[in-house]
N, C-alpha and C. Protein backbone atom coordinates (compact mmCIF):
# COMPACT_ATOMS: atom_id res chain seq x y z
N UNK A 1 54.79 199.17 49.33
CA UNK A 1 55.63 198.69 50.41
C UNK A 1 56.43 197.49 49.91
N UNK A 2 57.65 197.31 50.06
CA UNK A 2 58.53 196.48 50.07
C UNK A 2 58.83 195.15 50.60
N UNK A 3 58.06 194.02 50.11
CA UNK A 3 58.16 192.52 50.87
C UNK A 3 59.45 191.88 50.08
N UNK A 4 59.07 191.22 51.10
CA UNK A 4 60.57 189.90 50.71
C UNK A 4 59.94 188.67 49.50
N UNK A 5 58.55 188.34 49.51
CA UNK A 5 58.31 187.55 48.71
C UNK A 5 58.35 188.53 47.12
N UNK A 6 59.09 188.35 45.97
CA UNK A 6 58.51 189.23 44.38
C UNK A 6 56.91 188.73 44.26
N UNK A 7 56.73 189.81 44.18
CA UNK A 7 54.72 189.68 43.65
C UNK A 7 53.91 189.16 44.21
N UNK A 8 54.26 189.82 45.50
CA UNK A 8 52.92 189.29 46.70
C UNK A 8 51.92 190.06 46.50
N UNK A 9 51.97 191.55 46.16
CA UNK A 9 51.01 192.17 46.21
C UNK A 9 49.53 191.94 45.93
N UNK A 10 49.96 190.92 44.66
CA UNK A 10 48.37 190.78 44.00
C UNK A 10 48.06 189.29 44.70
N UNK A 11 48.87 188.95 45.44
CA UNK A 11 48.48 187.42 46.63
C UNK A 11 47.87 187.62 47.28
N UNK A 12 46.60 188.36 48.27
CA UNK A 12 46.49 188.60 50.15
C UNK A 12 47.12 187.26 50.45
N UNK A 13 46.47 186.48 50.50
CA UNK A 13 47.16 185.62 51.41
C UNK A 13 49.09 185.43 51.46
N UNK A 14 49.38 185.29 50.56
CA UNK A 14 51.12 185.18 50.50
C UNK A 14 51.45 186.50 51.75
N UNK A 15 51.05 187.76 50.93
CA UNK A 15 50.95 189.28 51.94
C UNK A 15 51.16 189.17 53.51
N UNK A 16 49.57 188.18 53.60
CA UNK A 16 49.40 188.10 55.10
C UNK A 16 50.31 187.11 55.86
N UNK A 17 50.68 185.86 54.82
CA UNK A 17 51.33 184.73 55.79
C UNK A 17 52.83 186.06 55.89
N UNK A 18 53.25 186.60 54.91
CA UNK A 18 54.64 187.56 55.20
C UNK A 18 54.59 188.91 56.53
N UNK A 19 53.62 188.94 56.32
CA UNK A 19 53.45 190.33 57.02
C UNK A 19 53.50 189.74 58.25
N UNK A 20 52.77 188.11 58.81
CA UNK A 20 52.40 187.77 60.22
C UNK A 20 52.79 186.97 60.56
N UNK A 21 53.48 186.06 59.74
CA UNK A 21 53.98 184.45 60.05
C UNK A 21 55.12 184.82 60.03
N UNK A 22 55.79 184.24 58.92
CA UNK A 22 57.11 184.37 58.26
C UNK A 22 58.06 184.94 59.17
N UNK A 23 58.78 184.08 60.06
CA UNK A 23 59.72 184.58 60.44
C UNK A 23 59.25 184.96 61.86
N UNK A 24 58.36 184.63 62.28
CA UNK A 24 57.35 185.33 63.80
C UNK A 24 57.69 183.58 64.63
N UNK A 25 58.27 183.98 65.72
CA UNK A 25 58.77 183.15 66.57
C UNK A 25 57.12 182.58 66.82
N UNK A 26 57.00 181.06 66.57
CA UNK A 26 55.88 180.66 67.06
C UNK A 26 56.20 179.00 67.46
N UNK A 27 56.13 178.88 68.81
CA UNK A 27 56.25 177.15 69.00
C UNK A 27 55.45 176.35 69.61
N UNK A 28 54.24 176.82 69.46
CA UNK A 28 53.09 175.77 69.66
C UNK A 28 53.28 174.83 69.15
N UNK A 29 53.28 173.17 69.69
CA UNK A 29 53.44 172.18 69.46
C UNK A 29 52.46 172.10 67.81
N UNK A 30 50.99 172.31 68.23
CA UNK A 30 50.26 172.27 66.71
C UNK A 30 50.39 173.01 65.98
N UNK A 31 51.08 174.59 66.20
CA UNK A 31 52.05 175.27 64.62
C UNK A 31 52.94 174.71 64.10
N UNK A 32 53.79 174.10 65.02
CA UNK A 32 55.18 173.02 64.57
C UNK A 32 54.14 172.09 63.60
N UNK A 33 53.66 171.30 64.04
CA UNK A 33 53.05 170.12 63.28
C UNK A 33 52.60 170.62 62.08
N UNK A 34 51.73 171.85 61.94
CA UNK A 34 51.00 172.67 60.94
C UNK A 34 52.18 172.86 60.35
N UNK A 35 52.99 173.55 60.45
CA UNK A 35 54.07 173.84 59.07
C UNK A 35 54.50 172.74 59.00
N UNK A 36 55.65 172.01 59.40
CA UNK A 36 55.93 170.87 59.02
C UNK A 36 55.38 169.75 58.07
N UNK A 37 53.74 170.11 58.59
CA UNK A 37 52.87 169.23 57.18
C UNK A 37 52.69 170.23 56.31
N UNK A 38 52.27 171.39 56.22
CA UNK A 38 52.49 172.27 55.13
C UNK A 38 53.75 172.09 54.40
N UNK A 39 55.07 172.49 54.74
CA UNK A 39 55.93 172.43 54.37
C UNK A 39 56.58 171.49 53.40
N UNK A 40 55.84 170.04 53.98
CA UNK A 40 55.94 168.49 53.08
C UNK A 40 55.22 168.91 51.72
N UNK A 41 54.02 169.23 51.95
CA UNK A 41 53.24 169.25 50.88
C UNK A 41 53.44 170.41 49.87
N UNK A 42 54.45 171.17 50.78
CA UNK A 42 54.69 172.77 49.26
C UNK A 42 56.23 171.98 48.51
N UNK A 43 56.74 170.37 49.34
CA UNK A 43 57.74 170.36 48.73
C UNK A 43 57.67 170.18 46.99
N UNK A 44 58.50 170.91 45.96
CA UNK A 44 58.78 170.70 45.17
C UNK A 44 57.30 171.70 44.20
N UNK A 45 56.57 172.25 44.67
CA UNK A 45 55.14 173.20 44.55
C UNK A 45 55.58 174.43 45.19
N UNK A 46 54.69 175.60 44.71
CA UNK A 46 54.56 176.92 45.05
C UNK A 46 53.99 177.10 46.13
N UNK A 47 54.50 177.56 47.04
CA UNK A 47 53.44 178.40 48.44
C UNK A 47 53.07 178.91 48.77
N UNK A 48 52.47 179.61 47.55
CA UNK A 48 51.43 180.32 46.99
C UNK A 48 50.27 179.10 47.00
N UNK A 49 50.44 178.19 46.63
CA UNK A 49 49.35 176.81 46.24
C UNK A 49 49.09 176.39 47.90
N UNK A 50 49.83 176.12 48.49
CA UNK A 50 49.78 175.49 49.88
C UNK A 50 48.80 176.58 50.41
N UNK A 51 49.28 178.14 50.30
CA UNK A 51 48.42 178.49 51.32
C UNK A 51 47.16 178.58 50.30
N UNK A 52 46.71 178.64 49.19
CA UNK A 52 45.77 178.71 49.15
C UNK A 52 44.58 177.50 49.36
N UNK A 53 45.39 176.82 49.67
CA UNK A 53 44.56 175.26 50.05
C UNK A 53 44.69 174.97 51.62
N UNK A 54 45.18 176.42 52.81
CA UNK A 54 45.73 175.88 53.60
C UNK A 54 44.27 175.47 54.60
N UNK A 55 43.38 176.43 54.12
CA UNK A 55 41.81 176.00 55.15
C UNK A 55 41.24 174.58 54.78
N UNK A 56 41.61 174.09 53.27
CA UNK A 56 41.40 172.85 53.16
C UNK A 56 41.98 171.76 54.13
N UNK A 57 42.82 172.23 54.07
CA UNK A 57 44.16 171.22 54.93
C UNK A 57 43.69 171.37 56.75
N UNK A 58 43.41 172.80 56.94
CA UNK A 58 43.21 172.46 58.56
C UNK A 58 41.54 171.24 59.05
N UNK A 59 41.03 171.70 57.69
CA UNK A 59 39.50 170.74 57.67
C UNK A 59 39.99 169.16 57.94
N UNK A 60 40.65 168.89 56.54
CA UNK A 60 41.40 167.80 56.25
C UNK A 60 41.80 167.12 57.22
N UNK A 61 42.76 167.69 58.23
CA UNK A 61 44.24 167.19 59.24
C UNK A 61 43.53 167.40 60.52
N UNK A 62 42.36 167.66 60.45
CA UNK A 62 41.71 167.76 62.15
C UNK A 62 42.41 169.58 62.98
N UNK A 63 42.24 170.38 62.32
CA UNK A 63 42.81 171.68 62.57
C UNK A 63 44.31 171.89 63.14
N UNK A 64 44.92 170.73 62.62
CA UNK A 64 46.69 170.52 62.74
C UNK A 64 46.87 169.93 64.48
N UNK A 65 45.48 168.82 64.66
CA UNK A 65 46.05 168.79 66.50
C UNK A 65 46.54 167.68 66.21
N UNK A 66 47.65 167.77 66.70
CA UNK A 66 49.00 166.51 66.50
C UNK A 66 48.00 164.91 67.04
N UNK A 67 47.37 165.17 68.66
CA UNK A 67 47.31 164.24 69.25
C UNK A 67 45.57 163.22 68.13
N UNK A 68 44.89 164.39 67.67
CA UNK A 68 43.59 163.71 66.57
C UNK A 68 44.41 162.95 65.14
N UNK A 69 45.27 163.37 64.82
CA UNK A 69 45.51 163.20 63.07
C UNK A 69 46.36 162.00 63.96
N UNK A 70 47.31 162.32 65.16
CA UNK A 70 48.02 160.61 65.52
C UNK A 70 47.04 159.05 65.15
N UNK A 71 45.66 159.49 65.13
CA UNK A 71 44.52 158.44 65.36
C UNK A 71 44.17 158.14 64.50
N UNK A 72 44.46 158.86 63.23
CA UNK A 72 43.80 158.54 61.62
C UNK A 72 43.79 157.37 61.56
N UNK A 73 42.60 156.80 60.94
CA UNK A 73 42.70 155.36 60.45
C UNK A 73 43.10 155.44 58.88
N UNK A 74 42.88 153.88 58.11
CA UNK A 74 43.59 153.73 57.50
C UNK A 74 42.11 154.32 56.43
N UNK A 75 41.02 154.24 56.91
CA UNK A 75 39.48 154.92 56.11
C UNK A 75 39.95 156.67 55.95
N UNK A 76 40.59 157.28 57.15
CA UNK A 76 40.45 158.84 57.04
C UNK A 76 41.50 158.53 56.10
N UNK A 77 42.57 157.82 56.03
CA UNK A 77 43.86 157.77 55.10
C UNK A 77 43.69 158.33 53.50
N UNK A 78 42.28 157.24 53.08
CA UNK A 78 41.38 157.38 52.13
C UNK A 78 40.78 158.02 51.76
N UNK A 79 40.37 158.90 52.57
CA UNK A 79 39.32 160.04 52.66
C UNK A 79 40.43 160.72 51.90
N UNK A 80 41.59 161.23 52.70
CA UNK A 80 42.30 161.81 52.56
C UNK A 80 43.23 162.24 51.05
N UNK A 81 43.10 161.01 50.58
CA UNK A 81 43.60 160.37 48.89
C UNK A 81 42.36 161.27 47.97
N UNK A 82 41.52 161.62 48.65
CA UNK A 82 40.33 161.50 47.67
C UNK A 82 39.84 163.32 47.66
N UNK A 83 40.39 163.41 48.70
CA UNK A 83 40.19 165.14 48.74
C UNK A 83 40.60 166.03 48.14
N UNK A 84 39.63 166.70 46.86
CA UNK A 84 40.47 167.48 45.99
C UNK A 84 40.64 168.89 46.56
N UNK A 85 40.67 169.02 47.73
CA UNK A 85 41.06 170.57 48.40
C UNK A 85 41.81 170.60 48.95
N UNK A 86 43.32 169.34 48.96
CA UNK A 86 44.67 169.49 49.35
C UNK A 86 45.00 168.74 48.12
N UNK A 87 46.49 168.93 48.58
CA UNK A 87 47.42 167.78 47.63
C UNK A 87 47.62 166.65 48.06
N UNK A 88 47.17 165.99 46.65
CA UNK A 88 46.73 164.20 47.08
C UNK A 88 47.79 163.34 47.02
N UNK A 89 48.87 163.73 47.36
CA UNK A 89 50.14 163.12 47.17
C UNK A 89 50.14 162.30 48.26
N UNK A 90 49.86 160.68 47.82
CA UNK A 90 50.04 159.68 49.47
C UNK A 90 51.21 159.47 49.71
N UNK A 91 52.62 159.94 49.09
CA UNK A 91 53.82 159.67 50.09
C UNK A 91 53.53 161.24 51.31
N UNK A 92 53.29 162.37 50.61
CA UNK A 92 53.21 163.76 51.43
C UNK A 92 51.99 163.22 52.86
N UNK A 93 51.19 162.76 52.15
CA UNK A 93 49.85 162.19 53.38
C UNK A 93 49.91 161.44 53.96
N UNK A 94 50.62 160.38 54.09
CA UNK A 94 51.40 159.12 54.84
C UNK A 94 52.11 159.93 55.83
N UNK A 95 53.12 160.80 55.39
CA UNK A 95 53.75 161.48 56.57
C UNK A 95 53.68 162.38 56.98
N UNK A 96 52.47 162.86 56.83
CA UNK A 96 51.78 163.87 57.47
C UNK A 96 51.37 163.18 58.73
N UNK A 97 50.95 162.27 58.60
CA UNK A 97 50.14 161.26 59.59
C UNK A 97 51.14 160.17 60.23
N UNK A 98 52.27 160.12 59.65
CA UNK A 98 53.27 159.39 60.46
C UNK A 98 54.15 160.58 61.40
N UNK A 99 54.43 161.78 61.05
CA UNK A 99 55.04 162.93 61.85
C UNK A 99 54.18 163.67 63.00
N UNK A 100 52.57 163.20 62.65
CA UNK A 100 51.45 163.51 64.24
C UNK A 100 51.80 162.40 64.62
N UNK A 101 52.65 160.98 64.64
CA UNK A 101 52.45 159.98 64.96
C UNK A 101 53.73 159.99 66.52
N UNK A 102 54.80 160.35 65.46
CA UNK A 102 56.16 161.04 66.04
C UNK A 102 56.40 161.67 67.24
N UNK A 103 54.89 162.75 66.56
CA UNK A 103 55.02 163.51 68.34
C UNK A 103 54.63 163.04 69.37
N UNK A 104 53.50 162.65 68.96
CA UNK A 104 52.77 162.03 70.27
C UNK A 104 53.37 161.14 70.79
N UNK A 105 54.20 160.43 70.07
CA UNK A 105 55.08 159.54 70.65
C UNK A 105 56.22 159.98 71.57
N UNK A 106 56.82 161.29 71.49
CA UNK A 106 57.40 162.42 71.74
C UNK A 106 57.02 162.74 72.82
N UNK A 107 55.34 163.10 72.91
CA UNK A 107 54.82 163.51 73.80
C UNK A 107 54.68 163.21 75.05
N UNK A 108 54.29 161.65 74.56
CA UNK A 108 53.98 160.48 75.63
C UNK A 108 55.36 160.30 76.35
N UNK A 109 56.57 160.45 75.77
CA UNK A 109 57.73 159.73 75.97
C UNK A 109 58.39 161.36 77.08
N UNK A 110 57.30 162.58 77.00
CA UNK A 110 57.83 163.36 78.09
C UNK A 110 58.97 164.90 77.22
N UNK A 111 58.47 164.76 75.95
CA UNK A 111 59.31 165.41 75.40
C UNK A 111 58.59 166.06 74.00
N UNK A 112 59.20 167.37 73.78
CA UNK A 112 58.09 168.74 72.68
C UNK A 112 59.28 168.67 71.92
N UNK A 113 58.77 169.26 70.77
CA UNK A 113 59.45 169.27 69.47
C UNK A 113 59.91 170.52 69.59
N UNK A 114 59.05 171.57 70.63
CA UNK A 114 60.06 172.71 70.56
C UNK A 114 60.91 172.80 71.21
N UNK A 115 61.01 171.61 72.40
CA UNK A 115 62.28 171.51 73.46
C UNK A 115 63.58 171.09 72.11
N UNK A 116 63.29 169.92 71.65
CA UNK A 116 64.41 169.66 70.49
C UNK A 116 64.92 171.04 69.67
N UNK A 117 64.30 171.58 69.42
CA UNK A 117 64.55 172.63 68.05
C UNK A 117 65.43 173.73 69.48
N UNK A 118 64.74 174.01 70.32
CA UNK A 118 65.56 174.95 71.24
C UNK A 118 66.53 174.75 71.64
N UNK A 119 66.98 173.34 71.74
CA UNK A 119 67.96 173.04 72.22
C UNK A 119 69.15 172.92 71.08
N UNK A 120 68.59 172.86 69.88
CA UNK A 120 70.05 172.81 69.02
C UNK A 120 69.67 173.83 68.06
N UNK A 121 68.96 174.91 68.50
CA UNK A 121 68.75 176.53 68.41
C UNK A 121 68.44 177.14 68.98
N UNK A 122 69.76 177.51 70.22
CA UNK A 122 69.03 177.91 71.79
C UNK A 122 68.59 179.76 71.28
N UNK A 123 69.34 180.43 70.25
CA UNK A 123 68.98 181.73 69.60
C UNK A 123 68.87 181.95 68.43
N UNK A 124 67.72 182.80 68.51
CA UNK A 124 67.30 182.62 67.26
C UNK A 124 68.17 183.32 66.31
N UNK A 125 68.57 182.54 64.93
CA UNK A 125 68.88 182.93 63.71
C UNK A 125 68.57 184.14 62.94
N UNK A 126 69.06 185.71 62.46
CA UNK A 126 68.82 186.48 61.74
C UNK A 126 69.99 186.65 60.88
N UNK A 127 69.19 186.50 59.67
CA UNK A 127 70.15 186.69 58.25
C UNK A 127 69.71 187.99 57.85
N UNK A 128 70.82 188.61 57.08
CA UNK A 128 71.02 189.84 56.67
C UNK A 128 70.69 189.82 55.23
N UNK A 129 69.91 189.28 54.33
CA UNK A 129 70.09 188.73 52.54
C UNK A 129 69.42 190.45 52.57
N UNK A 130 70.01 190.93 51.15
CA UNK A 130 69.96 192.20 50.70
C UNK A 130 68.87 191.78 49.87
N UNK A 131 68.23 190.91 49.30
CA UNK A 131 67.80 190.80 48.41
C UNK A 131 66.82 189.28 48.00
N UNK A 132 65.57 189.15 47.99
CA UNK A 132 65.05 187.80 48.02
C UNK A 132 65.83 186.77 47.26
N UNK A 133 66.62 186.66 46.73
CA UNK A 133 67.36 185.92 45.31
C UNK A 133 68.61 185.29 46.76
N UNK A 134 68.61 186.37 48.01
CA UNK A 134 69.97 186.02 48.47
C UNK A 134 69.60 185.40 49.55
N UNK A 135 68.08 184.78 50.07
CA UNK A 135 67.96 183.81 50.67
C UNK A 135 68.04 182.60 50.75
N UNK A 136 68.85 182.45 51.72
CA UNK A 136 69.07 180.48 51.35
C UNK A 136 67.99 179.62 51.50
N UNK A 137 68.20 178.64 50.69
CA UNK A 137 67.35 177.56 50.67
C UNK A 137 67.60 176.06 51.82
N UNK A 138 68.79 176.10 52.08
CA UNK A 138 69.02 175.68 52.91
C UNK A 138 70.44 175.79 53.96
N UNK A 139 71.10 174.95 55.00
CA UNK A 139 72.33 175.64 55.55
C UNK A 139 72.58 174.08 56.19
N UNK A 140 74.15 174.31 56.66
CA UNK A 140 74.33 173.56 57.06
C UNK A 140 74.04 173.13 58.86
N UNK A 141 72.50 173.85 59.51
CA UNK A 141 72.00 173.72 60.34
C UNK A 141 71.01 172.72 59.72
N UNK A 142 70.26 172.56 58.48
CA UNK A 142 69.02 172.50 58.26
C UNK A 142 69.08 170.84 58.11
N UNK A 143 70.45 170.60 57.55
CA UNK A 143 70.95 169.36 57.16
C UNK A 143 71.40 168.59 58.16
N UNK A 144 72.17 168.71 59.11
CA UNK A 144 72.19 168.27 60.43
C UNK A 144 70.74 168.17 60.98
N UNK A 145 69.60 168.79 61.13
CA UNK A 145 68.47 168.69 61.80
C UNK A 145 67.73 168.01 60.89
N UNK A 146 67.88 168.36 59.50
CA UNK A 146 66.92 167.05 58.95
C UNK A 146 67.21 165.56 59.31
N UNK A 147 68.62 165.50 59.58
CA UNK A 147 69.42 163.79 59.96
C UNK A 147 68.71 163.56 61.16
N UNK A 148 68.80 164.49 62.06
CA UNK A 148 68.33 164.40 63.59
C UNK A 148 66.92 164.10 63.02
N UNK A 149 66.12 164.71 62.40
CA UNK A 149 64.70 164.43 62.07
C UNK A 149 64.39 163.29 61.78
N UNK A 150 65.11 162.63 60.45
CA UNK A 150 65.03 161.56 60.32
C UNK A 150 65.00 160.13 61.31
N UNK A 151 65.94 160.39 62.42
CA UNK A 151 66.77 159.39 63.25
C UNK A 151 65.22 159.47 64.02
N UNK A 152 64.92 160.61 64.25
CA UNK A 152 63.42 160.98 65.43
C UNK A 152 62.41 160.31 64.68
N UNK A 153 62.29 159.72 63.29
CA UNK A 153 61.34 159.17 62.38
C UNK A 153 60.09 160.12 61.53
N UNK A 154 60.80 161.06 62.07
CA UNK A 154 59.77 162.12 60.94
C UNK A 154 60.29 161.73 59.08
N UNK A 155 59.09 162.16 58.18
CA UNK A 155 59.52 161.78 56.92
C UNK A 155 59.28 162.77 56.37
N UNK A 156 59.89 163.24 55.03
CA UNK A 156 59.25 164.15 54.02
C UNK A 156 60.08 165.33 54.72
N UNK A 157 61.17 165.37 55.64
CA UNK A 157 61.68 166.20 55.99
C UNK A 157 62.89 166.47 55.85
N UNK A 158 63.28 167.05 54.39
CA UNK A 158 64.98 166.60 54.11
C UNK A 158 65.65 168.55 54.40
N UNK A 159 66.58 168.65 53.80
CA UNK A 159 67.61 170.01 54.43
C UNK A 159 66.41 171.27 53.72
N UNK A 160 66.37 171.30 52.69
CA UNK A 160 65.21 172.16 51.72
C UNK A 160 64.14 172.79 52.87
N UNK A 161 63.29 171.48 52.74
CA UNK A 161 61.86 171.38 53.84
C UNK A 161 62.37 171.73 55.19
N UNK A 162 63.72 171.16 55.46
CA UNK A 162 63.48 172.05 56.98
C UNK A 162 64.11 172.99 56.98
N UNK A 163 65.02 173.42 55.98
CA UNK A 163 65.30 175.23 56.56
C UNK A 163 64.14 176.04 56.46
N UNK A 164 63.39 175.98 55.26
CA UNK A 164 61.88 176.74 55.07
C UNK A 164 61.09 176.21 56.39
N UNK A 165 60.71 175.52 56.96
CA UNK A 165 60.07 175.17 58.44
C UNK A 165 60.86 175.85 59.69
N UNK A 166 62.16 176.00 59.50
CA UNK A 166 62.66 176.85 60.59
C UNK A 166 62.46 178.02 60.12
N UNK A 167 62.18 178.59 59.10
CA UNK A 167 61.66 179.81 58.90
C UNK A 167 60.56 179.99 58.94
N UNK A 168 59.61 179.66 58.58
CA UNK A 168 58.03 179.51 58.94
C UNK A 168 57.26 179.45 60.68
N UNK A 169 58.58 178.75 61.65
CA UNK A 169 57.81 178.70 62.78
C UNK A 169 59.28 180.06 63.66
N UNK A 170 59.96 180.62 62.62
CA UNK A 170 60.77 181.78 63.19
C UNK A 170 61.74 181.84 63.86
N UNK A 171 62.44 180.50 63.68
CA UNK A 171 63.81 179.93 63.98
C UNK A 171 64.97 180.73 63.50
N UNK A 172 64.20 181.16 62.46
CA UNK A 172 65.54 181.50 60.96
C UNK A 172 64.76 182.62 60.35
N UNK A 173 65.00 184.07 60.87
CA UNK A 173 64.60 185.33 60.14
C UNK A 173 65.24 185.34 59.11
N UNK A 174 64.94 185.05 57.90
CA UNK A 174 65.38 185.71 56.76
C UNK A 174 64.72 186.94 55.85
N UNK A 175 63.93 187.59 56.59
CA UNK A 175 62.90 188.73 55.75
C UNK A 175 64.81 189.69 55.20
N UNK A 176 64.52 190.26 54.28
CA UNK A 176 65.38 191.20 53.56
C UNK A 176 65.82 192.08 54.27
N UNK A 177 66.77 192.86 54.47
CA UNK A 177 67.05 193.61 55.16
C UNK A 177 66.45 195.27 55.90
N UNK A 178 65.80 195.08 54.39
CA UNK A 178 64.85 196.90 54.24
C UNK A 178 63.75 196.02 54.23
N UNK A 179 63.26 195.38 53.98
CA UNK A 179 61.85 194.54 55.23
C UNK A 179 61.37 194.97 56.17
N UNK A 180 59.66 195.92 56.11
CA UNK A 180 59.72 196.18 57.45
C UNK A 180 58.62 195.78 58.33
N UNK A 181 59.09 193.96 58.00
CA UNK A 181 58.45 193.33 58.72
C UNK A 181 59.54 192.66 59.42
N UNK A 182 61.33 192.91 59.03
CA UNK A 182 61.90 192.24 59.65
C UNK A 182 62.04 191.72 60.99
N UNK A 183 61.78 192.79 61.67
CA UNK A 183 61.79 193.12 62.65
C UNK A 183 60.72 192.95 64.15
N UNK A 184 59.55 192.75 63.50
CA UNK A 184 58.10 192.66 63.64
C UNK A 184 58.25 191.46 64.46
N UNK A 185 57.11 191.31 65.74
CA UNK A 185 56.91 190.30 66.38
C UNK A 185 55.15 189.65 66.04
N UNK A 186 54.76 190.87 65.40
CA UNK A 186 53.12 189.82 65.06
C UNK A 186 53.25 190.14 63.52
């Protein structure tokens, strides 16, 4: 069968995040948060590596609940530095824990991260790429919303990281055209 990722086959997991995620409209406040910190941490790394560390990471991050990881002290911070079953990158882990910080602040203040994203993507995005090579890496949506991101005080979130996050929580279908998961809602 024909995926959009080259050489998933011998991945399950890559397989499964394609077959079920990828591109699957999902806006739970703690999926948003979950990719978004995923997303930081595959920056400039394979995601192939992320997901295979991703059960580390839900252990790690308190199972991605925005309003627990908002509370980290500066000891879990540490913990966190020290855990060899994610990536120990403390600029990526700082804002992991400053972007649960964001929302809740968000939260408190009466306002969801998927109200933002809906509102300056009231429909969802489907690209036509013939070919994995012809997916973009980023657009000039991703770059405008990383600015907006920034201004909102999220970090680690530049045009790159957030077009792949609007694809991950299914903002932005880019599965291949003869994909026949394109189409797919689970």
């Amino acid at each position: 069968m024909k995926r959009c990722f080259p050489k998933n086959d011998d991945a399950p997991l890559l397989t499964k995040y394609h077959d079920h995620e990828w591109g699957k409209l999902n806006l739970n406040e703690n999926y948003l948060y979950e990719m978004m910190a995923l997303e930081s941490f595959q920056s400039g790394l394979s995601w192939q590596l992320v997901l295979d560390k991703r059960e580390n990471f839900r252990q790690a991050f308190a199972g991605f609940n925005v309003e627990r990881v908002a509370k980290f002290t500066s000891n879990q911070r540490k913990q966190l530095l020290k855990n060899r079953g994610i990536i120990r990158n403390q600029r990526k882990i700082d804002a992991a824990i400053n972007n649960a910080r964001v929302m809740t602040k968000m939260h408190r203040e009466g306002h969801q991260l998927c109200t933002v994203l809906t509102t300056l993507i009231p429909q969802l995005i489907v690209n036509h790429p013939q070919q994995f090579t012809d997916i973009p890496t980023q657009s000039r949506l991703s770059r405008n919303l990383a600015k907006e991101f920034k201004e909102i005080g999220f970090q680690f979130m530049g045009p790159v990281t957030t077009y792949s996050f609007l694809e991950a929580v299914g903002l932005i279908n880019d599965h291949i055209e003869d994909c026949p998961f394109k189409y797919t809602t689970t």
